[in-house]
C-alpha atoms as a PDB file:
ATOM      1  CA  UNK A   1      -5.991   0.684  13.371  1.00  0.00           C
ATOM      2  CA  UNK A   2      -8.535   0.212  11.108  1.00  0.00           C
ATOM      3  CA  UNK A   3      -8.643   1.378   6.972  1.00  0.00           C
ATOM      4  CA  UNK A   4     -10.166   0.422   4.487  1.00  0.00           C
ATOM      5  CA  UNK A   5      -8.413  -0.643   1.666  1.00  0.00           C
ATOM      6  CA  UNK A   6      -9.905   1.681  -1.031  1.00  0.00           C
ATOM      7  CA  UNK A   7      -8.456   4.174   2.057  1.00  0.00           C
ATOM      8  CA  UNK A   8      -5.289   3.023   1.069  1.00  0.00           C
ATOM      9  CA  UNK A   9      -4.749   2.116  -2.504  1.00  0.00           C
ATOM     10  CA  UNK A  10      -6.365   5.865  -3.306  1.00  0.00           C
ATOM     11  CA  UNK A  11      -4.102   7.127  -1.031  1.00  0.00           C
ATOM     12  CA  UNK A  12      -1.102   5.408  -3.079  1.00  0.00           C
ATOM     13  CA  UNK A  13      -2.423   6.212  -6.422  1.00  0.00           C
ATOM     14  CA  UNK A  14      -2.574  10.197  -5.368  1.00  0.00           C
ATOM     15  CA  UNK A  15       1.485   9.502  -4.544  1.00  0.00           C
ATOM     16  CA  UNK A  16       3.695  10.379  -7.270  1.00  0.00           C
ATOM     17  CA  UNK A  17       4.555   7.722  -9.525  1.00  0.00           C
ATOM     18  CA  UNK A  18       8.132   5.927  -8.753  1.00  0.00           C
ATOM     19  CA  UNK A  19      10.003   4.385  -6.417  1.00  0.00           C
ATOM     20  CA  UNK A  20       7.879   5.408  -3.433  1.00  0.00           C
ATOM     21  CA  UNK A  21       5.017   3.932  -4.626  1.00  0.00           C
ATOM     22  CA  UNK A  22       7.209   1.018  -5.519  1.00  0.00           C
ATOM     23  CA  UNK A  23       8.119   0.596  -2.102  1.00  0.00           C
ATOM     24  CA  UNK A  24       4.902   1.229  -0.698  1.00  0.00           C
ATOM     25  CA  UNK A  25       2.937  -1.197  -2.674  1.00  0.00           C
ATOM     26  CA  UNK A  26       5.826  -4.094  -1.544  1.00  0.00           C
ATOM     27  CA  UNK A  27       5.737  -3.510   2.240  1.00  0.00           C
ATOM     28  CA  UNK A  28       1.789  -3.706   1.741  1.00  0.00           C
ATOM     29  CA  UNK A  29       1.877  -6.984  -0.611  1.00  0.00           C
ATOM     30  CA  UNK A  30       4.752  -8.101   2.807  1.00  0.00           C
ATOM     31  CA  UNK A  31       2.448  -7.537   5.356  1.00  0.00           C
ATOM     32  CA  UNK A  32      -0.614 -10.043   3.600  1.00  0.00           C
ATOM     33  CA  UNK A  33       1.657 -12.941   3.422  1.00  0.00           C
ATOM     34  CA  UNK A  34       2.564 -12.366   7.042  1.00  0.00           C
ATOM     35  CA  UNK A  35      -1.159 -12.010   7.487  1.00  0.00           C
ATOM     36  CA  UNK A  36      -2.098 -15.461   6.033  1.00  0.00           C
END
Protein backbone atom coordinates (compact mmCIF):
# COMPACT_ATOMS: atom_id res chain seq x y z
CA UNK A 1 0.00 0.00 0.00
CA UNK A 2 1.27 3.08 -0.87
CA UNK A 3 0.82 6.80 1.22
CA UNK A 4 2.41 9.42 1.36
CA UNK A 5 3.60 10.59 4.42
CA UNK A 6 2.03 14.12 4.50
CA UNK A 7 -1.14 11.40 3.89
CA UNK A 8 -0.41 10.30 7.14
CA UNK A 9 0.95 12.76 9.59
CA UNK A 10 -2.28 15.11 8.45
CA UNK A 11 -4.26 12.36 9.04
CA UNK A 12 -2.78 12.09 12.76
CA UNK A 13 -2.80 15.71 13.43
CA UNK A 14 -6.81 15.84 12.49
CA UNK A 15 -6.97 12.89 15.48
CA UNK A 16 -7.77 14.19 18.76
CA UNK A 17 -4.97 14.99 20.87
CA UNK A 18 -3.98 12.09 23.55
CA UNK A 19 -3.18 8.84 23.93
CA UNK A 20 -4.29 7.72 20.47
CA UNK A 21 -2.16 9.85 18.81
CA UNK A 22 0.43 8.78 21.31
CA UNK A 23 0.13 5.40 20.23
CA UNK A 24 -0.15 6.06 16.74
CA UNK A 25 2.87 8.15 16.31
CA UNK A 26 5.00 5.05 18.29
CA UNK A 27 3.84 2.12 16.12
CA UNK A 28 4.79 4.53 13.10
CA UNK A 29 8.34 5.67 14.65
CA UNK A 30 8.38 1.11 15.26
CA UNK A 31 7.82 0.33 11.91
CA UNK A 32 11.07 2.79 10.45
CA UNK A 33 13.52 1.10 12.62
CA UNK A 34 12.22 -2.22 11.38
CA UNK A 35 12.44 -0.58 8.00
CA UNK A 36 16.19 0.32 8.21
Amino acid sequence: MNVSHTTIYSTIRALPKGELKKDLLSCLRHENKKRK
